[in-house]
N, C-alpha and C. Protein backbone atom coordinates (compact mmCIF):
# COMPACT_ATOMS: atom_id res chain seq x y z
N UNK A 1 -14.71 2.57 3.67
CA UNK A 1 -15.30 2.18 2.40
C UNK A 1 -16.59 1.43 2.66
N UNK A 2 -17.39 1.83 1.67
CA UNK A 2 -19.07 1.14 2.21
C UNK A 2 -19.27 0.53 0.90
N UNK A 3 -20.26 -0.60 1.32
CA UNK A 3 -20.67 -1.42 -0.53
C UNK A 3 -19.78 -1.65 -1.12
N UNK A 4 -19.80 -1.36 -2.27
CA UNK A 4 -18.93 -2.24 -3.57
C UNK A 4 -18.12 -0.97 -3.32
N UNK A 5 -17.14 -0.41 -2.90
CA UNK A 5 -16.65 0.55 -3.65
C UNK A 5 -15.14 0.23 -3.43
N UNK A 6 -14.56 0.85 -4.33
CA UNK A 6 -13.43 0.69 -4.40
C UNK A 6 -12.24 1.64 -4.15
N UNK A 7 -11.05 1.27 -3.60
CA UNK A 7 -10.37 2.17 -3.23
C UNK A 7 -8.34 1.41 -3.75
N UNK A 8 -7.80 2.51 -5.28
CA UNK A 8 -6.72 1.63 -6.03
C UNK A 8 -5.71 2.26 -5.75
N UNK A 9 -4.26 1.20 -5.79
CA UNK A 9 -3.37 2.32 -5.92
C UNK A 9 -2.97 3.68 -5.45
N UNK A 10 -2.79 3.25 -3.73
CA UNK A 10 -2.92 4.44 -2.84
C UNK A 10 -1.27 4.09 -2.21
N UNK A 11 -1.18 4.94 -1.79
CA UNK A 11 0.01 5.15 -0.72
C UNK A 11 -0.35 6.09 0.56
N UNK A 12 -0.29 5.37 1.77
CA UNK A 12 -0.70 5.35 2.91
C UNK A 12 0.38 5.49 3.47
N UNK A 13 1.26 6.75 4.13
CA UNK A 13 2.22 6.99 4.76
C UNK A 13 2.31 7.34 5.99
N UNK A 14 3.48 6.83 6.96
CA UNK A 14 3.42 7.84 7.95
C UNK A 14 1.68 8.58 9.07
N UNK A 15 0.99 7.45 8.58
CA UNK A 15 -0.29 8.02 9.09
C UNK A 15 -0.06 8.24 10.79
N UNK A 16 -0.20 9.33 11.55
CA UNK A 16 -0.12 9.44 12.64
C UNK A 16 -1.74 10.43 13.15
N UNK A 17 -2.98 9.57 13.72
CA UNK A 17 -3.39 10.07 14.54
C UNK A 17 -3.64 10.37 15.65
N UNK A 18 -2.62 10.18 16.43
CA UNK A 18 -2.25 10.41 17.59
C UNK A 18 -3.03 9.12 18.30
N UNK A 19 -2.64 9.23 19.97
CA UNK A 19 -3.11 7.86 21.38
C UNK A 19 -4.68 8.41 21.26
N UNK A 20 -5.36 7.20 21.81
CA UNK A 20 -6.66 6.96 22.36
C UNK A 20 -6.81 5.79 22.46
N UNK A 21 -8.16 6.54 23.41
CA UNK A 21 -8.63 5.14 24.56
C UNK A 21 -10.17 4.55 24.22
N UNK A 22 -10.08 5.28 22.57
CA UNK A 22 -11.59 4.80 22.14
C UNK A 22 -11.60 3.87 21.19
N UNK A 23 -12.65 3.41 20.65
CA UNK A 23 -12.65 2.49 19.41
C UNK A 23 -11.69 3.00 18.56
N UNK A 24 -10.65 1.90 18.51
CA UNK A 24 -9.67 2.10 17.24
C UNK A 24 -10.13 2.19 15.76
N UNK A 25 -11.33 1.13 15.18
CA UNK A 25 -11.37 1.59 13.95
C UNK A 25 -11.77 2.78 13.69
N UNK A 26 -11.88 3.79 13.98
CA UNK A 26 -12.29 4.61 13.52
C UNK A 26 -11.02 5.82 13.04
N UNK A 27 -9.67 5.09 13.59
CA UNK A 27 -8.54 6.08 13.81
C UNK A 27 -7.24 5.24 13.02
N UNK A 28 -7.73 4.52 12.01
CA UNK A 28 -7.32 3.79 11.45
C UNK A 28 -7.40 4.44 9.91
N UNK A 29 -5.71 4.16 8.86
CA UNK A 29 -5.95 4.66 7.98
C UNK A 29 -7.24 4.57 6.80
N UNK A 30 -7.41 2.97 6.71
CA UNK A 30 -8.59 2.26 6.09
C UNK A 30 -9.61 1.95 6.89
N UNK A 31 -10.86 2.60 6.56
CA UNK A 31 -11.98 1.34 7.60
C UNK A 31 -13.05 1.03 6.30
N UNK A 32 -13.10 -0.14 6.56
CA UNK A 32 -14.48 -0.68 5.63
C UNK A 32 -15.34 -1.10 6.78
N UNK A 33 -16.51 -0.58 6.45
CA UNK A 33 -17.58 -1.14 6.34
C UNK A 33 -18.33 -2.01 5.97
N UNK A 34 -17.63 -2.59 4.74
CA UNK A 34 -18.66 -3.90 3.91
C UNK A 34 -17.91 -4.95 3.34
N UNK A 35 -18.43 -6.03 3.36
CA UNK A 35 -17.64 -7.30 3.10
C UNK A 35 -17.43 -7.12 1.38
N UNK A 36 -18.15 -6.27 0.49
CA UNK A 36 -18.03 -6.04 -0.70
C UNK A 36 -17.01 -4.80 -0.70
N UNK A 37 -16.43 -4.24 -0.13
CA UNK A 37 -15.80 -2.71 -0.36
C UNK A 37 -14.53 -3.90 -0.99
N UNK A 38 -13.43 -3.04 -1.81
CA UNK A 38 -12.53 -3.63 -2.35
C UNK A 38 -10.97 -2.71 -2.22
N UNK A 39 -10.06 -2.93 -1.60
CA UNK A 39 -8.75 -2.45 -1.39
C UNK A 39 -7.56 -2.76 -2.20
N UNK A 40 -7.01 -2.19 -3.10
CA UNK A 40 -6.16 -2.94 -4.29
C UNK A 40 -5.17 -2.62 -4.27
N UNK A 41 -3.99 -2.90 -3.99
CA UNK A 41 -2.74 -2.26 -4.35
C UNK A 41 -2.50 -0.85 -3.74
N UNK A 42 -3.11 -1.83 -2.69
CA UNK A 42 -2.54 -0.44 -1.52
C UNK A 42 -1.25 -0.57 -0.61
N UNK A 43 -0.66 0.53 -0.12
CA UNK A 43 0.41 0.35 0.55
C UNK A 43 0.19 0.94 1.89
N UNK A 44 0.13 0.77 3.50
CA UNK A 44 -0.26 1.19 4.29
C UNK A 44 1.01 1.16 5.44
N UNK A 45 2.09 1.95 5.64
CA UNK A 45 3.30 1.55 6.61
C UNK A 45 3.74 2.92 6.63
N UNK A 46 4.20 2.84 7.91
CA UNK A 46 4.60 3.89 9.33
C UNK A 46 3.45 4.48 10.16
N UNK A 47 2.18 3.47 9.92
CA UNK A 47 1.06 4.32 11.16
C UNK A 47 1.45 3.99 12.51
N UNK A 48 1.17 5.40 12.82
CA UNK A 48 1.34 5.26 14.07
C UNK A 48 0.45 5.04 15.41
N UNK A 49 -1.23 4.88 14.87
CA UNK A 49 -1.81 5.66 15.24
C UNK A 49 -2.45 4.02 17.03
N UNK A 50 -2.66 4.45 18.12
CA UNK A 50 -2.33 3.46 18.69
C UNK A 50 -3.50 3.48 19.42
N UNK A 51 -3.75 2.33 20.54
CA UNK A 51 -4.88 2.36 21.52
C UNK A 51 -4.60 1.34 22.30
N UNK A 52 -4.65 1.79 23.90
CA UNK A 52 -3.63 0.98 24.92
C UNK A 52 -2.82 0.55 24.38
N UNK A 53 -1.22 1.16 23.52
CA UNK A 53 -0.24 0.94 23.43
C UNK A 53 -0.02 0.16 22.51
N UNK A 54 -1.05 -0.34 21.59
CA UNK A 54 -1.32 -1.28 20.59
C UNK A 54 -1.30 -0.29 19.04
N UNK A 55 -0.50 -1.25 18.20
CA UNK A 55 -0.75 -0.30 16.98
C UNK A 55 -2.20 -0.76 16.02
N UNK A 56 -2.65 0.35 16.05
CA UNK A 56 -4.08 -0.28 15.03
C UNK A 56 -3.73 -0.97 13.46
N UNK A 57 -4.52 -1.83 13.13
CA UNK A 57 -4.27 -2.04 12.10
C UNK A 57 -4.64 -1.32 10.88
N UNK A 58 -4.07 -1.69 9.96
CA UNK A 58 -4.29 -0.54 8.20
C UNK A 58 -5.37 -1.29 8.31
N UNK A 59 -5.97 -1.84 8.40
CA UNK A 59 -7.74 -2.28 7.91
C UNK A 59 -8.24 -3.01 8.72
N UNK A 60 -9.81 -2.42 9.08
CA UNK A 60 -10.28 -2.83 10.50
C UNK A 60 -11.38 -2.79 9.39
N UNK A 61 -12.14 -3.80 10.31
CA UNK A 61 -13.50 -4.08 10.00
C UNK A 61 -13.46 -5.81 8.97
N UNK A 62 -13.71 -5.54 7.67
CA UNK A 62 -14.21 -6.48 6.76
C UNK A 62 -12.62 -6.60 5.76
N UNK A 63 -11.60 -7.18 5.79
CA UNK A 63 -10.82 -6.98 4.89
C UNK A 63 -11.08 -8.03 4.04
N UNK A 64 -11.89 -8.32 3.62
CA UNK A 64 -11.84 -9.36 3.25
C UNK A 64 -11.32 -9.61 1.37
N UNK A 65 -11.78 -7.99 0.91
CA UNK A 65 -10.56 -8.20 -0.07
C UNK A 65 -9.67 -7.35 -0.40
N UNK A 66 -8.76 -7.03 0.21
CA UNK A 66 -7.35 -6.52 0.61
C UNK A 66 -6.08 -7.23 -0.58
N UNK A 67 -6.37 -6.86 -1.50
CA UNK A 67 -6.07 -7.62 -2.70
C UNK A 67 -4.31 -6.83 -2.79
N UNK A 68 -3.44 -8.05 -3.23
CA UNK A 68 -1.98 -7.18 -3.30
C UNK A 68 -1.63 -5.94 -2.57
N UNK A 69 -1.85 -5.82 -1.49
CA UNK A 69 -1.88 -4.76 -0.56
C UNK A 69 -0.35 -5.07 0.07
N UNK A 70 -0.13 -4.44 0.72
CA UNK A 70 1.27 -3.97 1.38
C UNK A 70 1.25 -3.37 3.01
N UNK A 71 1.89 -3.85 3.94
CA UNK A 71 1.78 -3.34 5.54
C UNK A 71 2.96 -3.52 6.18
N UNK A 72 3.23 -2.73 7.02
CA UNK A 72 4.62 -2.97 8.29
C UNK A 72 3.60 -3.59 8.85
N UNK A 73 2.89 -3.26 8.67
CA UNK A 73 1.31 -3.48 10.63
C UNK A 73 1.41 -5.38 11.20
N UNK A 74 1.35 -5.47 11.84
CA UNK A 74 0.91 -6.76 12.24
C UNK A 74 0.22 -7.18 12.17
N UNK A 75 -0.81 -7.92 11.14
CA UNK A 75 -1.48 -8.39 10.78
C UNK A 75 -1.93 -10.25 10.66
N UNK A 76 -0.97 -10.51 11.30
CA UNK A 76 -0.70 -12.03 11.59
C UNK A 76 -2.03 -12.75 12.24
N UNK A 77 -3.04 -12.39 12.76
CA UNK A 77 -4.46 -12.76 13.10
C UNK A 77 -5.44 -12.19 12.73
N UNK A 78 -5.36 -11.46 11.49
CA UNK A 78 -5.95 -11.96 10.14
C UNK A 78 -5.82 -12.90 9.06
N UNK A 79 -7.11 -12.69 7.91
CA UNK A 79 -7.27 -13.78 7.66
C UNK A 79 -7.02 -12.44 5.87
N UNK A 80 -5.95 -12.36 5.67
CA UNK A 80 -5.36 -11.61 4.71
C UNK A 80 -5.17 -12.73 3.76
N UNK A 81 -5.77 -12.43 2.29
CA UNK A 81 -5.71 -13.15 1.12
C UNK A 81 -4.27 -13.25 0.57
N UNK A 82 -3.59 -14.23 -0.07
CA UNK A 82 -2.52 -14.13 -0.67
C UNK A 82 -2.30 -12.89 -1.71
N UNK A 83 -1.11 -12.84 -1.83
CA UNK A 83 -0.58 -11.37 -2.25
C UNK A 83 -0.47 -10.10 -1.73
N UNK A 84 -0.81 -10.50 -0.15
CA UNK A 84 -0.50 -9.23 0.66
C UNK A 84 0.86 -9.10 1.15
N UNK A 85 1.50 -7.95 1.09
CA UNK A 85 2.93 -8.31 1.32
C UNK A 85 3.23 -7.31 2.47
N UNK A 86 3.90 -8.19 3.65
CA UNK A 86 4.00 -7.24 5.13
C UNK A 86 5.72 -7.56 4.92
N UNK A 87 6.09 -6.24 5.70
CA UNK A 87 7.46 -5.88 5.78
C UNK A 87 7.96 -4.85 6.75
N UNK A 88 8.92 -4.46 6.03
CA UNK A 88 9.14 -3.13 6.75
C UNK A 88 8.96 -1.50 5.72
N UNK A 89 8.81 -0.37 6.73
CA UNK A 89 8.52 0.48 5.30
C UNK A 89 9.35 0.91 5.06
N UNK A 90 11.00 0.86 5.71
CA UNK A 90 12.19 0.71 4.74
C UNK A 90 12.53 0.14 3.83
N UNK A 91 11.90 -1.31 3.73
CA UNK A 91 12.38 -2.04 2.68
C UNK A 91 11.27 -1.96 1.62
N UNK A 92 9.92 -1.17 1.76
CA UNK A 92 8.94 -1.13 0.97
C UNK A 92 9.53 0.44 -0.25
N UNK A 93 10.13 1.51 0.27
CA UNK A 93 10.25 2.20 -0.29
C UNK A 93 12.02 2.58 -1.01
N UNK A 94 12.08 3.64 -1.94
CA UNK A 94 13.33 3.83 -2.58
C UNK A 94 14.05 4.50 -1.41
N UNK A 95 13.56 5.68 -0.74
CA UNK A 95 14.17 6.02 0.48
C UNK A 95 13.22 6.38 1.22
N UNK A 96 12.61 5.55 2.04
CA UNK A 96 11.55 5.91 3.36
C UNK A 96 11.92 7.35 3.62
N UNK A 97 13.04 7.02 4.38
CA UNK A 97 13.58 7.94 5.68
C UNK A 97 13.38 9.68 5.21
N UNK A 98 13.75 9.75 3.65
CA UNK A 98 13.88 11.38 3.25
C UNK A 98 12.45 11.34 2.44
N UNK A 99 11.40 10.53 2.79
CA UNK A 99 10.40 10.84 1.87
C UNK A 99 9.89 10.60 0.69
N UNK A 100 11.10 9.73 -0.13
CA UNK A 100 11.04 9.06 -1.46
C UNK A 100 9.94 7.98 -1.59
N UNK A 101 8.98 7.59 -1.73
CA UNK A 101 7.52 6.82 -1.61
C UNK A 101 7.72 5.51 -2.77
N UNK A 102 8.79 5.95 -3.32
CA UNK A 102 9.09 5.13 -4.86
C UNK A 102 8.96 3.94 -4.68
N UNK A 103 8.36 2.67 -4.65
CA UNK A 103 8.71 1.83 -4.61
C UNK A 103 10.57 1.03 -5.13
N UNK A 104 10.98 0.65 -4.52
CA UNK A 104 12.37 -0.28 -4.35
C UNK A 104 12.01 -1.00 -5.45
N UNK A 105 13.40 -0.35 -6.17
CA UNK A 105 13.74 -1.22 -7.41
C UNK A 105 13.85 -2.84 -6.91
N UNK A 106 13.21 -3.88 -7.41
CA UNK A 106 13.33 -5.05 -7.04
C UNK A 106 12.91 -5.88 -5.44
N UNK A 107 12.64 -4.64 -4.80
CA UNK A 107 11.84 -4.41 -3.30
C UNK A 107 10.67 -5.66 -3.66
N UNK A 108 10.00 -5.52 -2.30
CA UNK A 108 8.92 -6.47 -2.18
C UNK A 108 7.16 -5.41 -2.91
N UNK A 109 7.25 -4.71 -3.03
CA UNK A 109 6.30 -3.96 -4.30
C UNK A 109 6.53 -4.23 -5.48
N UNK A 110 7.53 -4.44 -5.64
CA UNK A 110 7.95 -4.27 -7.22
C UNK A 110 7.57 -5.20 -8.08
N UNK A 111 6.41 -4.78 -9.53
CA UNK A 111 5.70 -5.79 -10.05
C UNK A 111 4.95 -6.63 -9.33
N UNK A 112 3.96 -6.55 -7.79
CA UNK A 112 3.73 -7.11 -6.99
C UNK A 112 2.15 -7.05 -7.36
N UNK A 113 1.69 -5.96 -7.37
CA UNK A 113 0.34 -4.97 -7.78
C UNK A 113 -0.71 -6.13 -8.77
N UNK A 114 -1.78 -5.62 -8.82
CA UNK A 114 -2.65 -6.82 -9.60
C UNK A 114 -3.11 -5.89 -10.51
N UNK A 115 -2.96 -6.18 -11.89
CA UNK A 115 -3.03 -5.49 -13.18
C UNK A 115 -4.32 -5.97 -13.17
N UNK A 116 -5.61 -4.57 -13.70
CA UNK A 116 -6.84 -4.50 -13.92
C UNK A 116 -7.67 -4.44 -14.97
N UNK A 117 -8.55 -4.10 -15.70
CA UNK A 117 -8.51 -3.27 -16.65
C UNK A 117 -9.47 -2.09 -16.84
N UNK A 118 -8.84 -1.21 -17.44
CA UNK A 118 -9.13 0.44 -17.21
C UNK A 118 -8.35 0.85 -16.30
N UNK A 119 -6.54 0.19 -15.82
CA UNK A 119 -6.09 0.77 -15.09
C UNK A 119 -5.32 2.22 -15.93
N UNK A 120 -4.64 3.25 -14.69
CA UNK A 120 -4.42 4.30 -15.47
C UNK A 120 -3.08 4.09 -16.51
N UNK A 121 -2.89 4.29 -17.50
CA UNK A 121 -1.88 4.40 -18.10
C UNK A 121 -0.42 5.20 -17.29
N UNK A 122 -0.46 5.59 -16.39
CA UNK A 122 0.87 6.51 -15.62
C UNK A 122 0.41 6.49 -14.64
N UNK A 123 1.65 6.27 -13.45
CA UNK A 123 1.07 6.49 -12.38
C UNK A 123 1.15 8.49 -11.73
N UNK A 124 1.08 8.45 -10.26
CA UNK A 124 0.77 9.59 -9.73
C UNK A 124 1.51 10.80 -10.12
N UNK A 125 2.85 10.26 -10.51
CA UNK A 125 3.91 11.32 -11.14
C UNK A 125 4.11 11.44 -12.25
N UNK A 126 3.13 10.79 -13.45
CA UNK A 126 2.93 10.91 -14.73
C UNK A 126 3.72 9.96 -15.58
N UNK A 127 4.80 9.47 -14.89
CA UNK A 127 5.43 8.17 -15.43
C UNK A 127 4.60 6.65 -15.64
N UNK A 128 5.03 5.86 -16.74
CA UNK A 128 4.73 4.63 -17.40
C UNK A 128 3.88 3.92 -16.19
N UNK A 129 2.84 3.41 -15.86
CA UNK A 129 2.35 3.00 -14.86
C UNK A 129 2.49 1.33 -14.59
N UNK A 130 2.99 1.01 -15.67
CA UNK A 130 3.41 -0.54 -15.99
C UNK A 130 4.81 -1.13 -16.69
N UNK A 131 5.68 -1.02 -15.80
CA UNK A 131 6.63 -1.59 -16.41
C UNK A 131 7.09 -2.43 -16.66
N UNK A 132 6.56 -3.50 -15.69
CA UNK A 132 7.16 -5.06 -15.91
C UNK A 132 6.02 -5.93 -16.19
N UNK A 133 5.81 -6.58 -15.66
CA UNK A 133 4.88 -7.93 -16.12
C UNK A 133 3.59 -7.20 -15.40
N UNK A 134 3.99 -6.87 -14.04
CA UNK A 134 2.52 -6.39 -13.50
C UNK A 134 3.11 -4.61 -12.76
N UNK A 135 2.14 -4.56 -12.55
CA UNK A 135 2.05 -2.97 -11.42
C UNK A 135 2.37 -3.17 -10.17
N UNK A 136 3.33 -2.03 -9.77
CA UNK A 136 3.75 -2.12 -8.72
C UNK A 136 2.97 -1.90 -7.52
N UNK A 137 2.72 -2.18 -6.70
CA UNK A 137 1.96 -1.96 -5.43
C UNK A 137 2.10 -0.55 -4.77
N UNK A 138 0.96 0.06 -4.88
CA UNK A 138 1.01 1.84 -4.34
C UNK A 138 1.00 3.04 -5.38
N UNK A 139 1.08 4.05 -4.98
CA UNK A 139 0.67 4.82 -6.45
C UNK A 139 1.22 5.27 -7.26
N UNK A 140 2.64 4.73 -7.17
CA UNK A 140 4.09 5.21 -8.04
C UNK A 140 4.80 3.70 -8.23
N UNK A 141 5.27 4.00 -9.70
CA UNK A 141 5.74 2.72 -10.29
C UNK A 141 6.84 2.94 -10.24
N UNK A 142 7.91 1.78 -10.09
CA UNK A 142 9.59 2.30 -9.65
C UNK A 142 10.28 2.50 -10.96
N UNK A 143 10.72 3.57 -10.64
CA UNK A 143 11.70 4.19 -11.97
C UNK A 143 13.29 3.22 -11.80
N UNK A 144 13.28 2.97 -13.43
CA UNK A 144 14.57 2.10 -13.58
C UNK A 144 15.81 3.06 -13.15
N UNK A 145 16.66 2.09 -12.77
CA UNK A 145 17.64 3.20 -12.16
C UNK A 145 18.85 2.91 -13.57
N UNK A 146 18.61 2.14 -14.63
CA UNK A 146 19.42 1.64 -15.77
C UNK A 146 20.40 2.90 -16.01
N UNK A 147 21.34 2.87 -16.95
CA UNK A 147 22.19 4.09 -17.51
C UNK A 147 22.04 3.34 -18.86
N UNK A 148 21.96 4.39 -19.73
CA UNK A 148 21.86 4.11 -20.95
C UNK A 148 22.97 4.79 -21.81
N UNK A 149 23.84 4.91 -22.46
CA UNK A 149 25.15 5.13 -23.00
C UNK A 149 24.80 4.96 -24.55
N UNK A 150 24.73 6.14 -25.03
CA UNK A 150 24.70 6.39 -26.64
C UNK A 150 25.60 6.95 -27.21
N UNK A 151 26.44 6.26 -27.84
CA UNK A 151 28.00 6.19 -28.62
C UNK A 151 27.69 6.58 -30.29
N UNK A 152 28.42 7.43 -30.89
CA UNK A 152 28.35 8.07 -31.91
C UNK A 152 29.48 7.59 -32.35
């Protein structure tokens, strides 16, 4: 990302670009370029992508606003703004393992996201894009798992 630009409400999976022995940012899911580029409610967990045996991080360069964002990555010597939430990407999703991206009902995404305005009304799968107080972190909002029972 270069300049002001912005990049919302992504889901970053499973990124695997394979070993090297060269500059990592460049093999990294996110790279900014500019202390103005802006990252929002992104989710970035299972990269794999490595250099001398090291996992790169979801954002190299300028993170400087990495706003409600989400990572397995190790990120502990950065200087990551509050509301970034690191975990695991089992506990980030409804079912990692088979591919389900959903954010976890009550998970560490859930209502986590920083509500904008001109955000989209639905998220990626055409469902309510706001269900609780705020937006969930990544590009799918978690579907209630409620039962609803209508008696005649």
């Amino acid at each position: 990302l270069e300049d002001n630009a912005t990049l919302r409400n992504c889901t970053i999976v499973d990124s695997g670009l394979g070993n090297t022995n060269q500059y990592c940012a460049v093999f990294t899911p996110i790279y900014l370029t500019s202390a103005n580029a802006t990252v929002q409610n992104v989710i970035v967990a299972g990269v794999t992508n490595r250099i001398d045996g090291a996992l790169c991080r979801p954002a190299w360069g300028r993170p400087a606003k990495f706003l409600n964002g989400a990572t397995d990555a190790d990120i502990s010597d950065l200087n990551f703004p509050e509301g970034t939430v690191t975990g695991t990407a089992a506990s980030f999703f409804k079912d990692y393992a088979s591919g389900d991206y959903t954010p976890a009902s009550g998970g560490p995404l859930y209502n986590a996201g920083a509500n904008y305005e001109g955000m989209a009304s639905v998220d990626l799968a055409g469902n309510p894009r706001k269900v609780g107080s705020k937006i969930d972190i990544g590009c799918y909002e978690a579907r209630s798992s409620a039962l609803v029972i209508i008696g005649r």
